[in-house]
PDB file of N, CA and C in Angstrom:
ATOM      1  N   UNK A   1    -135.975  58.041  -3.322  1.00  0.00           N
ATOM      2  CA  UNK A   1    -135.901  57.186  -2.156  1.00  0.00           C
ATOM      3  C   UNK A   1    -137.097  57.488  -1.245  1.00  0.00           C
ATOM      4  N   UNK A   2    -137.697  56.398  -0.863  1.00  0.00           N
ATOM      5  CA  UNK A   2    -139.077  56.737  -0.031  1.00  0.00           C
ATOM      6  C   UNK A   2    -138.804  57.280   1.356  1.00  0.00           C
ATOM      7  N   UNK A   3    -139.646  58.331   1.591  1.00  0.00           N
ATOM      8  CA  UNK A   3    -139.305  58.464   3.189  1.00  0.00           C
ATOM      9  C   UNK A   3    -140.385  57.228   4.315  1.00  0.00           C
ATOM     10  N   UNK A   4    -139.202  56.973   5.152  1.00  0.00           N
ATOM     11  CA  UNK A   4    -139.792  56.342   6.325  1.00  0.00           C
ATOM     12  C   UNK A   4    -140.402  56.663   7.432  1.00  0.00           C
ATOM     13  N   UNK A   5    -141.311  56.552   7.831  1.00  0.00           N
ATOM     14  CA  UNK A   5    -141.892  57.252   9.456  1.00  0.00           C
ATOM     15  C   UNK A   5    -141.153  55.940  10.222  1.00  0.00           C
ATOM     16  N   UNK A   6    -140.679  56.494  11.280  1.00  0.00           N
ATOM     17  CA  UNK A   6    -139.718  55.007  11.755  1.00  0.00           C
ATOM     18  C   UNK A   6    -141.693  55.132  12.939  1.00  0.00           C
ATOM     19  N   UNK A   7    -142.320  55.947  13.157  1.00  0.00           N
ATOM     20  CA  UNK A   7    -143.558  55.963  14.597  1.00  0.00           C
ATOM     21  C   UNK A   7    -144.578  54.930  13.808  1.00  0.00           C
ATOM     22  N   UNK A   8    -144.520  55.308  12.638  1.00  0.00           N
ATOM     23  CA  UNK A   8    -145.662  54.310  11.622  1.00  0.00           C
ATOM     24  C   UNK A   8    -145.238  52.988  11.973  1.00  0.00           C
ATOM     25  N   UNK A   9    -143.876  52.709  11.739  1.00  0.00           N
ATOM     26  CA  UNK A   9    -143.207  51.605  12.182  1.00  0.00           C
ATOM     27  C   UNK A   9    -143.444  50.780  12.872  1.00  0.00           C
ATOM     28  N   UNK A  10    -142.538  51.578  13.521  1.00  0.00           N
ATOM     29  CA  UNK A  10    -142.702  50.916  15.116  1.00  0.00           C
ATOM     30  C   UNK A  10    -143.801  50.613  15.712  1.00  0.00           C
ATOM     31  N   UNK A  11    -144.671  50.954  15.366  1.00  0.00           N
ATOM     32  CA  UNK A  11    -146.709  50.984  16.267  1.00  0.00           C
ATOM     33  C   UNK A  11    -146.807  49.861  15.096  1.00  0.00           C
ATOM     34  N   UNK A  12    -146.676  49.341  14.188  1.00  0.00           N
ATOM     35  CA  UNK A  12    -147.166  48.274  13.188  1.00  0.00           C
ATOM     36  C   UNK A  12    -146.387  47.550  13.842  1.00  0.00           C
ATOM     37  N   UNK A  13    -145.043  47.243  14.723  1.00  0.00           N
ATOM     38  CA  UNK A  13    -143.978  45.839  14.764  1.00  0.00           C
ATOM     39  C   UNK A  13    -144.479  45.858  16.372  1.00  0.00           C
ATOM     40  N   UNK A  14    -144.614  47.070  17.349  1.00  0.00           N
ATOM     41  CA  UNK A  14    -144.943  46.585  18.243  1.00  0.00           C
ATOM     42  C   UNK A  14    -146.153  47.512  18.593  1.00  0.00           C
ATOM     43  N   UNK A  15    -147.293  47.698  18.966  1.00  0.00           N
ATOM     44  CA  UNK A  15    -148.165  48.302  18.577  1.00  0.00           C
ATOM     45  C   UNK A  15    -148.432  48.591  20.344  1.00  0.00           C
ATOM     46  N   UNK A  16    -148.390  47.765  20.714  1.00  0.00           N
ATOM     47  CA  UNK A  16    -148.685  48.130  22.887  1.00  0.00           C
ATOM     48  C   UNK A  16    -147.414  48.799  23.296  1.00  0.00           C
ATOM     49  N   UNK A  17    -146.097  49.315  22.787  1.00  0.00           N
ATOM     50  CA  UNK A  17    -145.275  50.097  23.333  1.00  0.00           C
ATOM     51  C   UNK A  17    -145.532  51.873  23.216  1.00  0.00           C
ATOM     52  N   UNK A  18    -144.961  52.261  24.262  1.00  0.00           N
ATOM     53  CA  UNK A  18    -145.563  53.212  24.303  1.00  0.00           C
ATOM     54  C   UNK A  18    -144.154  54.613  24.762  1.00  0.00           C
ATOM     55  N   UNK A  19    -144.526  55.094  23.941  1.00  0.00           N
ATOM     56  CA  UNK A  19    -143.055  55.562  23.957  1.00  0.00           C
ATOM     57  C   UNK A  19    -142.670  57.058  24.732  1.00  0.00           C
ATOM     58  N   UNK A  20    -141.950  57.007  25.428  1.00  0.00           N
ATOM     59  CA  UNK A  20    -141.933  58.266  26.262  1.00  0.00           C
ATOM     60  C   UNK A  20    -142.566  59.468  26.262  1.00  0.00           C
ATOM     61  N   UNK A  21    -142.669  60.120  24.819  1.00  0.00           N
ATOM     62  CA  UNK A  21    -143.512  61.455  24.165  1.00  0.00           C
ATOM     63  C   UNK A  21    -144.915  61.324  24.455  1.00  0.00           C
ATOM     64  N   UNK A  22    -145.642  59.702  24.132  1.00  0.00           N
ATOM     65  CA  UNK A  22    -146.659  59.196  24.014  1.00  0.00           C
ATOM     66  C   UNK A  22    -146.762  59.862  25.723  1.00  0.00           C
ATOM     67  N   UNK A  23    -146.459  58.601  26.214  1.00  0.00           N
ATOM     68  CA  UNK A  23    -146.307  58.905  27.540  1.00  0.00           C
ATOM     69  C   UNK A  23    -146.428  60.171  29.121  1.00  0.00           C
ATOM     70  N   UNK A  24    -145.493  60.993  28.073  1.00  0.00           N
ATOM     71  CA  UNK A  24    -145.672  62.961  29.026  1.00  0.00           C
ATOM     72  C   UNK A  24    -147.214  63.443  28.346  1.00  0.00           C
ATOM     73  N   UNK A  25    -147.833  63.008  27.188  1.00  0.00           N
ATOM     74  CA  UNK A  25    -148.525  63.756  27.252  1.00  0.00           C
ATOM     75  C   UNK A  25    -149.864  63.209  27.719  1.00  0.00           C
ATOM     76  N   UNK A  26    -149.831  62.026  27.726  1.00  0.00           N
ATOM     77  CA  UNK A  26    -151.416  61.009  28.875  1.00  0.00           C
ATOM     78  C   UNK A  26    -150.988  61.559  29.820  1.00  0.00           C
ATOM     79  N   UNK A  27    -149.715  61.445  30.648  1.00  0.00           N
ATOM     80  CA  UNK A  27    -149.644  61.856  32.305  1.00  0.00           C
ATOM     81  C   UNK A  27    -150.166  63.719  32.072  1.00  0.00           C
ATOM     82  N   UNK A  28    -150.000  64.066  31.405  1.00  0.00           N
ATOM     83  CA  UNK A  28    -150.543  65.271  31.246  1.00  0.00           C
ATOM     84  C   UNK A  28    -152.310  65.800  31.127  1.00  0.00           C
ATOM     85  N   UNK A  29    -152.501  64.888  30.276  1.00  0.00           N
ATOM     86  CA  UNK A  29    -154.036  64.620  30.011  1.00  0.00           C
ATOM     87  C   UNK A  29    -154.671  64.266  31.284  1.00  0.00           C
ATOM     88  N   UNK A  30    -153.645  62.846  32.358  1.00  0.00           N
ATOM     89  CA  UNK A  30    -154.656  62.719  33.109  1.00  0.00           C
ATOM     90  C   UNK A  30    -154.573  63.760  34.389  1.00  0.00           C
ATOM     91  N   UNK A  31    -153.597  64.640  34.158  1.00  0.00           N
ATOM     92  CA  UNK A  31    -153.555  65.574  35.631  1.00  0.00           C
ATOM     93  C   UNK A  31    -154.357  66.425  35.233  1.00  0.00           C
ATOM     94  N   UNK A  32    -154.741  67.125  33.807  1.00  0.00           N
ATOM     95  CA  UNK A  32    -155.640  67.964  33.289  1.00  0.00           C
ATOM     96  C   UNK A  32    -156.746  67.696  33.461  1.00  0.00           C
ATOM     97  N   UNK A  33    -157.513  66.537  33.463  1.00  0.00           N
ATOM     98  CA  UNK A  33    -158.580  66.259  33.511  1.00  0.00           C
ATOM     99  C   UNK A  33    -158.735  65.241  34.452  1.00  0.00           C
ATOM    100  N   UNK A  34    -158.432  64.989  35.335  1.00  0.00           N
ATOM    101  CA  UNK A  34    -158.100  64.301  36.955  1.00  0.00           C
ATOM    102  C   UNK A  34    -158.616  63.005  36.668  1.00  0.00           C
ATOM    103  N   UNK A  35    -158.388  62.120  35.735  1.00  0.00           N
ATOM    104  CA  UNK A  35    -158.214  61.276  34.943  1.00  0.00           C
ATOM    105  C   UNK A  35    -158.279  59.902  36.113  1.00  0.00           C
ATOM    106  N   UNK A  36    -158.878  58.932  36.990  1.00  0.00           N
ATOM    107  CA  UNK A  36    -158.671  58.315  37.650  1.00  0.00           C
ATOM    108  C   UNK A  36    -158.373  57.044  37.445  1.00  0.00           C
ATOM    109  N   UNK A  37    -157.470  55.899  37.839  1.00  0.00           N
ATOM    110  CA  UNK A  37    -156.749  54.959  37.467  1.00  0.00           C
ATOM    111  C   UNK A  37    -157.478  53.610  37.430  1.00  0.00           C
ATOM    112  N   UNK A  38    -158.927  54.040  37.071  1.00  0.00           N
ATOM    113  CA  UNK A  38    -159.770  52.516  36.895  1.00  0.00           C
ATOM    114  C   UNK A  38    -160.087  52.017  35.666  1.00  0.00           C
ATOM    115  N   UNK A  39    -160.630  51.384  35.553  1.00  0.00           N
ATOM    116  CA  UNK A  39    -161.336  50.182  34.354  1.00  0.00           C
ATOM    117  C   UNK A  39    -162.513  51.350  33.725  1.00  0.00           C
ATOM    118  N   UNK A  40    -162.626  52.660  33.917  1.00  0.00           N
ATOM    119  CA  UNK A  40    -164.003  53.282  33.220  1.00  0.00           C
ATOM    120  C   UNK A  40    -163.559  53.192  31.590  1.00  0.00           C
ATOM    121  N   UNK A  41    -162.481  54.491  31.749  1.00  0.00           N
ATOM    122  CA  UNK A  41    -162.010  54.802  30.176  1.00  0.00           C
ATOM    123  C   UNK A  41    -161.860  53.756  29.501  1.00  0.00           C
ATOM    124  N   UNK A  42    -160.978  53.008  30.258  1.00  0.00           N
ATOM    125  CA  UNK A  42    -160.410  52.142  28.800  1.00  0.00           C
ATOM    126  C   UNK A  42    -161.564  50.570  28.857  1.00  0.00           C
ATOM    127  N   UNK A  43    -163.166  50.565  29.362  1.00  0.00           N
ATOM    128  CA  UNK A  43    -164.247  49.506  29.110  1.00  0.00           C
ATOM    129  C   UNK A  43    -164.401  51.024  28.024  1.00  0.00           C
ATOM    130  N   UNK A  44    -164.780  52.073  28.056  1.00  0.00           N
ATOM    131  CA  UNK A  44    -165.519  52.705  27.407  1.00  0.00           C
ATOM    132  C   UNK A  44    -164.397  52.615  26.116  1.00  0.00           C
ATOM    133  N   UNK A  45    -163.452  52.898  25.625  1.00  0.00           N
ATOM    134  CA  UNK A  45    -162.529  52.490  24.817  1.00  0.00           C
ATOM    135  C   UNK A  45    -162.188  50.841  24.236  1.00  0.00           C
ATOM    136  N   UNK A  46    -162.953  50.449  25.136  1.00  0.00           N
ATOM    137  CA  UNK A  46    -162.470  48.903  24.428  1.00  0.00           C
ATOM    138  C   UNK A  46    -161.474  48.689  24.598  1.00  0.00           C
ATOM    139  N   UNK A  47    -160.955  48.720  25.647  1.00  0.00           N
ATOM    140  CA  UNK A  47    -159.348  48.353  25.835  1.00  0.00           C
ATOM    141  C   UNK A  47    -159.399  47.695  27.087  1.00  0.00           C
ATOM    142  N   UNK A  48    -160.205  46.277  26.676  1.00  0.00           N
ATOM    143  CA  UNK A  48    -160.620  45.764  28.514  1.00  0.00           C
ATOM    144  C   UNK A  48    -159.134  45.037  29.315  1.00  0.00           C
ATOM    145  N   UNK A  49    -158.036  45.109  28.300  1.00  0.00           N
ATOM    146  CA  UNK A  49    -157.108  44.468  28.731  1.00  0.00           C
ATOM    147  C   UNK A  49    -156.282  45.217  29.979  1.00  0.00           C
ATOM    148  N   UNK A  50    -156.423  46.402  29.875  1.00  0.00           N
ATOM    149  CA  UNK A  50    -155.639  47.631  30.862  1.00  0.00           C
ATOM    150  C   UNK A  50    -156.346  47.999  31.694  1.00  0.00           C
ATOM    151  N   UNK A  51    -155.975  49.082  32.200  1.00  0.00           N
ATOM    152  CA  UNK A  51    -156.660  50.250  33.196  1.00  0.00           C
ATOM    153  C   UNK A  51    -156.880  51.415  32.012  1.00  0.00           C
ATOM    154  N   UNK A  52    -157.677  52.354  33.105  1.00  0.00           N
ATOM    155  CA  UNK A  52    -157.904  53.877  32.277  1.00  0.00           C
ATOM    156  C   UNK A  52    -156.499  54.479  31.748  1.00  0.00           C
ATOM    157  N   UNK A  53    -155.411  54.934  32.884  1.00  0.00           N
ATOM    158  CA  UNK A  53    -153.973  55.183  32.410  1.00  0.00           C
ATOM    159  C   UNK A  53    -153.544  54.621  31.425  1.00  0.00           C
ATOM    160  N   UNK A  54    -153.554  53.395  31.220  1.00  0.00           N
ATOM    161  CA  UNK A  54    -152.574  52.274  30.148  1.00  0.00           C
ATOM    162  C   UNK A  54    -153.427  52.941  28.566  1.00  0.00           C
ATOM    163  N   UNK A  55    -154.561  52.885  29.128  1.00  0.00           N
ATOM    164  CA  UNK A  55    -155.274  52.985  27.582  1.00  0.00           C
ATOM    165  C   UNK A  55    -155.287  54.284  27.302  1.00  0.00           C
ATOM    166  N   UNK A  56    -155.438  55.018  28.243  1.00  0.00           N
ATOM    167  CA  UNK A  56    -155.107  56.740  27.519  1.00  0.00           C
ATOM    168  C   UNK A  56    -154.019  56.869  26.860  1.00  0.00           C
ATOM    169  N   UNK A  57    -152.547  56.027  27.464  1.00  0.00           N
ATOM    170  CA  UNK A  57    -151.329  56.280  27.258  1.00  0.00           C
ATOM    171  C   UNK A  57    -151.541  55.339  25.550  1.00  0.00           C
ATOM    172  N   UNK A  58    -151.797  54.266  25.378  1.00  0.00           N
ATOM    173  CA  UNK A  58    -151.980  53.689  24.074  1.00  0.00           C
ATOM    174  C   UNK A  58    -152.454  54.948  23.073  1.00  0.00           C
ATOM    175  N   UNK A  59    -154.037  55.548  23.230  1.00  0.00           N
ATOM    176  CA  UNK A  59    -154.467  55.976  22.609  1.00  0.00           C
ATOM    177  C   UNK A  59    -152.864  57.259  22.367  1.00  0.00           C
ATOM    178  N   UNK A  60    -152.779  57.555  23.307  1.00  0.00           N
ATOM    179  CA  UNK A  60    -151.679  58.850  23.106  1.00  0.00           C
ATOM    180  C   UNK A  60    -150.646  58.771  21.975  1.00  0.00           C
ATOM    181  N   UNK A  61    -150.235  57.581  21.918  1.00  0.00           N
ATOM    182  CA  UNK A  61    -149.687  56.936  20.957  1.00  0.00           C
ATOM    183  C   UNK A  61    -149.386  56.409  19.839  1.00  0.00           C
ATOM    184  N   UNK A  62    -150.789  56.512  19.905  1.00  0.00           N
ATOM    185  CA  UNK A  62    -151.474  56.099  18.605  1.00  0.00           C
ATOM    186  C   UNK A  62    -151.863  57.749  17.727  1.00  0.00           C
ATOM    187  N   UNK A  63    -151.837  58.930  18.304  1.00  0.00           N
ATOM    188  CA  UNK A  63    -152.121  60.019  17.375  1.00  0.00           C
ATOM    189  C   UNK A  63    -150.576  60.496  17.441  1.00  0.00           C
ATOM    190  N   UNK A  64    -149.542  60.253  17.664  1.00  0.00           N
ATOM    191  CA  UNK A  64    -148.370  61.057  17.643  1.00  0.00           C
ATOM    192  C   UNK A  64    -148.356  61.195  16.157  1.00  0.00           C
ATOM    193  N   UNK A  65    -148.927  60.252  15.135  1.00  0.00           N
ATOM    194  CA  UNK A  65    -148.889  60.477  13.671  1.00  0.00           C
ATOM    195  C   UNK A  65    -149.329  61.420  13.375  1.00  0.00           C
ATOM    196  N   UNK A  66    -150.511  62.027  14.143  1.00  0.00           N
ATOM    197  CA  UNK A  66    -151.453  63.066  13.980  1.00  0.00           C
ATOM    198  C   UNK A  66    -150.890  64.554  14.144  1.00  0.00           C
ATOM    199  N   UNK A  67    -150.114  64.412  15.452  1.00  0.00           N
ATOM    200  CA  UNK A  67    -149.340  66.267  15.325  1.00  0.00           C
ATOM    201  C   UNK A  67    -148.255  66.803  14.564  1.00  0.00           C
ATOM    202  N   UNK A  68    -148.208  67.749  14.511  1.00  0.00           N
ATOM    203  CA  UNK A  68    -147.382  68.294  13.597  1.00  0.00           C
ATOM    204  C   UNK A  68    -145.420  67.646  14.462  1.00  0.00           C
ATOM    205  N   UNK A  69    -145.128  67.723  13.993  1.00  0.00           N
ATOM    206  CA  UNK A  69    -143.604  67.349  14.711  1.00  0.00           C
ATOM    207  C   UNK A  69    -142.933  68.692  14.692  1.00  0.00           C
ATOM    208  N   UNK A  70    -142.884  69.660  14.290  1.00  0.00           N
ATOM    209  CA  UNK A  70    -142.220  70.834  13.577  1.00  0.00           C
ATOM    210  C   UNK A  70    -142.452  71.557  14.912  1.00  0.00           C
ATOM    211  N   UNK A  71    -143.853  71.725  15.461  1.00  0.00           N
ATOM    212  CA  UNK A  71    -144.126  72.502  16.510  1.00  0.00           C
ATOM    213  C   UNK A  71    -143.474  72.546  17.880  1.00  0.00           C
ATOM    214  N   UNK A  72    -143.734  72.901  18.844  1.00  0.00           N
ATOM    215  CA  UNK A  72    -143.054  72.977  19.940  1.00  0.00           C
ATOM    216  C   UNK A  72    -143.742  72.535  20.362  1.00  0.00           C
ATOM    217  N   UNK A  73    -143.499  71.764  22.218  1.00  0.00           N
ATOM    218  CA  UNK A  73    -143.981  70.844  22.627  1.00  0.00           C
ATOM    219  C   UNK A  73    -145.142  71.136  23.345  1.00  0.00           C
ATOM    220  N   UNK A  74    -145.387  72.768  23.560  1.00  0.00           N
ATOM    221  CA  UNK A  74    -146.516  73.379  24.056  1.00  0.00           C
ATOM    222  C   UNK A  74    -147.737  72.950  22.540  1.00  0.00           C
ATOM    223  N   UNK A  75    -147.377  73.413  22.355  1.00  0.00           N
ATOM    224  CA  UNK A  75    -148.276  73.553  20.722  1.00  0.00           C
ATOM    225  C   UNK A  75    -148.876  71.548  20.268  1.00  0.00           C
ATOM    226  N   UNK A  76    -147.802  71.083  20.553  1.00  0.00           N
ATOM    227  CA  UNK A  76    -148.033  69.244  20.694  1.00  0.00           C
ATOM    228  C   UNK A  76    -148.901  68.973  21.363  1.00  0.00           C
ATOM    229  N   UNK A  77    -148.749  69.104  22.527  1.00  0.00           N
ATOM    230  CA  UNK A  77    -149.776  69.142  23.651  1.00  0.00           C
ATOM    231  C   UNK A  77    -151.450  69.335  23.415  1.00  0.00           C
ATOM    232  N   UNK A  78    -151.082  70.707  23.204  1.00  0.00           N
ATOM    233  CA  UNK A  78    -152.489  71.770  22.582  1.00  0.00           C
ATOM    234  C   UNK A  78    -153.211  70.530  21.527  1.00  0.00           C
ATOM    235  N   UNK A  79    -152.182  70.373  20.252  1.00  0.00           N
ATOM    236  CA  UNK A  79    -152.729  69.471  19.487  1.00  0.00           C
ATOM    237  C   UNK A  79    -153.302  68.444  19.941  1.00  0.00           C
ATOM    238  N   UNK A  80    -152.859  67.334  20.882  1.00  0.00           N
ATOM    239  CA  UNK A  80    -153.172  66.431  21.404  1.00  0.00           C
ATOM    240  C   UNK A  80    -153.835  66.307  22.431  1.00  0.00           C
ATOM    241  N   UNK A  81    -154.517  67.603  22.941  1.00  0.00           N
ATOM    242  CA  UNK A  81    -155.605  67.603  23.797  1.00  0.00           C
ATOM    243  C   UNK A  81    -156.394  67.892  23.097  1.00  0.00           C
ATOM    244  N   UNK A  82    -156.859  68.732  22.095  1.00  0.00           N
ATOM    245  CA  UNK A  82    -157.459  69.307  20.817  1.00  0.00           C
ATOM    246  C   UNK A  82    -158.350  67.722  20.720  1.00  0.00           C
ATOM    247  N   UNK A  83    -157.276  66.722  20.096  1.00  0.00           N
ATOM    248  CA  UNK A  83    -157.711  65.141  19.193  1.00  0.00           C
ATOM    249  C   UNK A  83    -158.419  64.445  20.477  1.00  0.00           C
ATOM    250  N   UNK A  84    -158.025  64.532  21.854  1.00  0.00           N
ATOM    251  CA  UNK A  84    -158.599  64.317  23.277  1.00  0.00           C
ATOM    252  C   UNK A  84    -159.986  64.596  23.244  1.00  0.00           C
ATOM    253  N   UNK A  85    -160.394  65.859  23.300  1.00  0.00           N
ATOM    254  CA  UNK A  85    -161.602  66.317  23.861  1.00  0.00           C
ATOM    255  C   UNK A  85    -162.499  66.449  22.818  1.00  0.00           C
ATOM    256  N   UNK A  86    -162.039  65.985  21.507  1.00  0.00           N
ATOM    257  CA  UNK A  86    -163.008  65.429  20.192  1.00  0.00           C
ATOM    258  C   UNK A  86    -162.902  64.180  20.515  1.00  0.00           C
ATOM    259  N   UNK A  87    -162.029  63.318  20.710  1.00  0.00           N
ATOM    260  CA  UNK A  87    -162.620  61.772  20.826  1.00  0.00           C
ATOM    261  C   UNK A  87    -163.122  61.664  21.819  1.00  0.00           C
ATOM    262  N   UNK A  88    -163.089  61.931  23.207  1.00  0.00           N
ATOM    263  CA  UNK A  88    -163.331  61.645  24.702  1.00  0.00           C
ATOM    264  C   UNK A  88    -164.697  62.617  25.041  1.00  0.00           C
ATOM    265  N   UNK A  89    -165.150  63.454  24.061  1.00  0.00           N
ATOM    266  CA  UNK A  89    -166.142  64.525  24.696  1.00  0.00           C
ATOM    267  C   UNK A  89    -167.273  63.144  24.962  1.00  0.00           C
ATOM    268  N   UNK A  90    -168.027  62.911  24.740  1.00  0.00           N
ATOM    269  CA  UNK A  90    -169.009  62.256  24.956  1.00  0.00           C
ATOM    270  C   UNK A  90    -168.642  61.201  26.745  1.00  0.00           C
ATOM    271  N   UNK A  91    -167.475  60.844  26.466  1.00  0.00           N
ATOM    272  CA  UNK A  91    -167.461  60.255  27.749  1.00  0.00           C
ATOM    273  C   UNK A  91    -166.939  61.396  29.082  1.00  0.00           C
ATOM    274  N   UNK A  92    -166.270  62.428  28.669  1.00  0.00           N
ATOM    275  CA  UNK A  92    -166.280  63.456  29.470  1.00  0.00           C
ATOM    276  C   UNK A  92    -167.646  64.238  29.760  1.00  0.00           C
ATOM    277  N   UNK A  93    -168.340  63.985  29.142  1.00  0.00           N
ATOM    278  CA  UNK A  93    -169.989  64.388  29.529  1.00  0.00           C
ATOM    279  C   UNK A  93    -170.286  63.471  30.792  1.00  0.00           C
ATOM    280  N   UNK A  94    -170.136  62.426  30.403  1.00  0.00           N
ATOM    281  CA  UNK A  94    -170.801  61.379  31.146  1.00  0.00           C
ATOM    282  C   UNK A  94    -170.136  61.354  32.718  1.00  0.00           C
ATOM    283  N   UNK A  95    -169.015  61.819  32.408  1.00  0.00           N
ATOM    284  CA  UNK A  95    -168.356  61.095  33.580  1.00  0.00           C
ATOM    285  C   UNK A  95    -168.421  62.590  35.074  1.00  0.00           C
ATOM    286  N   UNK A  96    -167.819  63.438  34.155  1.00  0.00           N
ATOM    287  CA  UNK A  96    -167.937  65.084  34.652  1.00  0.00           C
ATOM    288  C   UNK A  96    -169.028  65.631  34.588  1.00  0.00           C
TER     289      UNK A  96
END
């Protein structure tokens, strides 16, 4: 019997929801890195439809496939700032 990712899922049926986990860890990202609520990140992301918040929180969302699930939520985090400051370094140069 195949296993299902119900996150694979769900991001293929509705792909702009953003789901609470997604969620704690952008509001986290943006207090870590004082993250401000304009149009920079997400023109530099291509996400001209949102603000910076909306599109961090997408992107956040979009790697939950990426961390381990097994770990603890410190260690999640870690991971997902880890996948952060490899995709975002170049615009964290720019901006900081």
């Amino acid at each position: 019997m195949p296993v299902i990712d119900y996150e694979q899922l769900r991001q293929a049926m509705k792909p702009d929801l953003i789901s609470q986990e997604a969620c704690n860890f952008a509001n986290q990202l943006i207090a870590e890195y004082h993250i401000i609520n304009n149009a920079d990140l997400a023109e530099w992301m291509n996400e001209h439809h949102c603000n910076s918040h909306r599109a961090l929180r997408l992107w956040a969302q979009r790697q939950l496939s990426s961390i381990d699930k097994d770990e603890t939520r410190d260690e999640q985090y870690r991971q997902i700032r880890h996948l952060f400051q490899h995709d975002f370094s170049n615009f964290l140069e720019r901006v900081y």
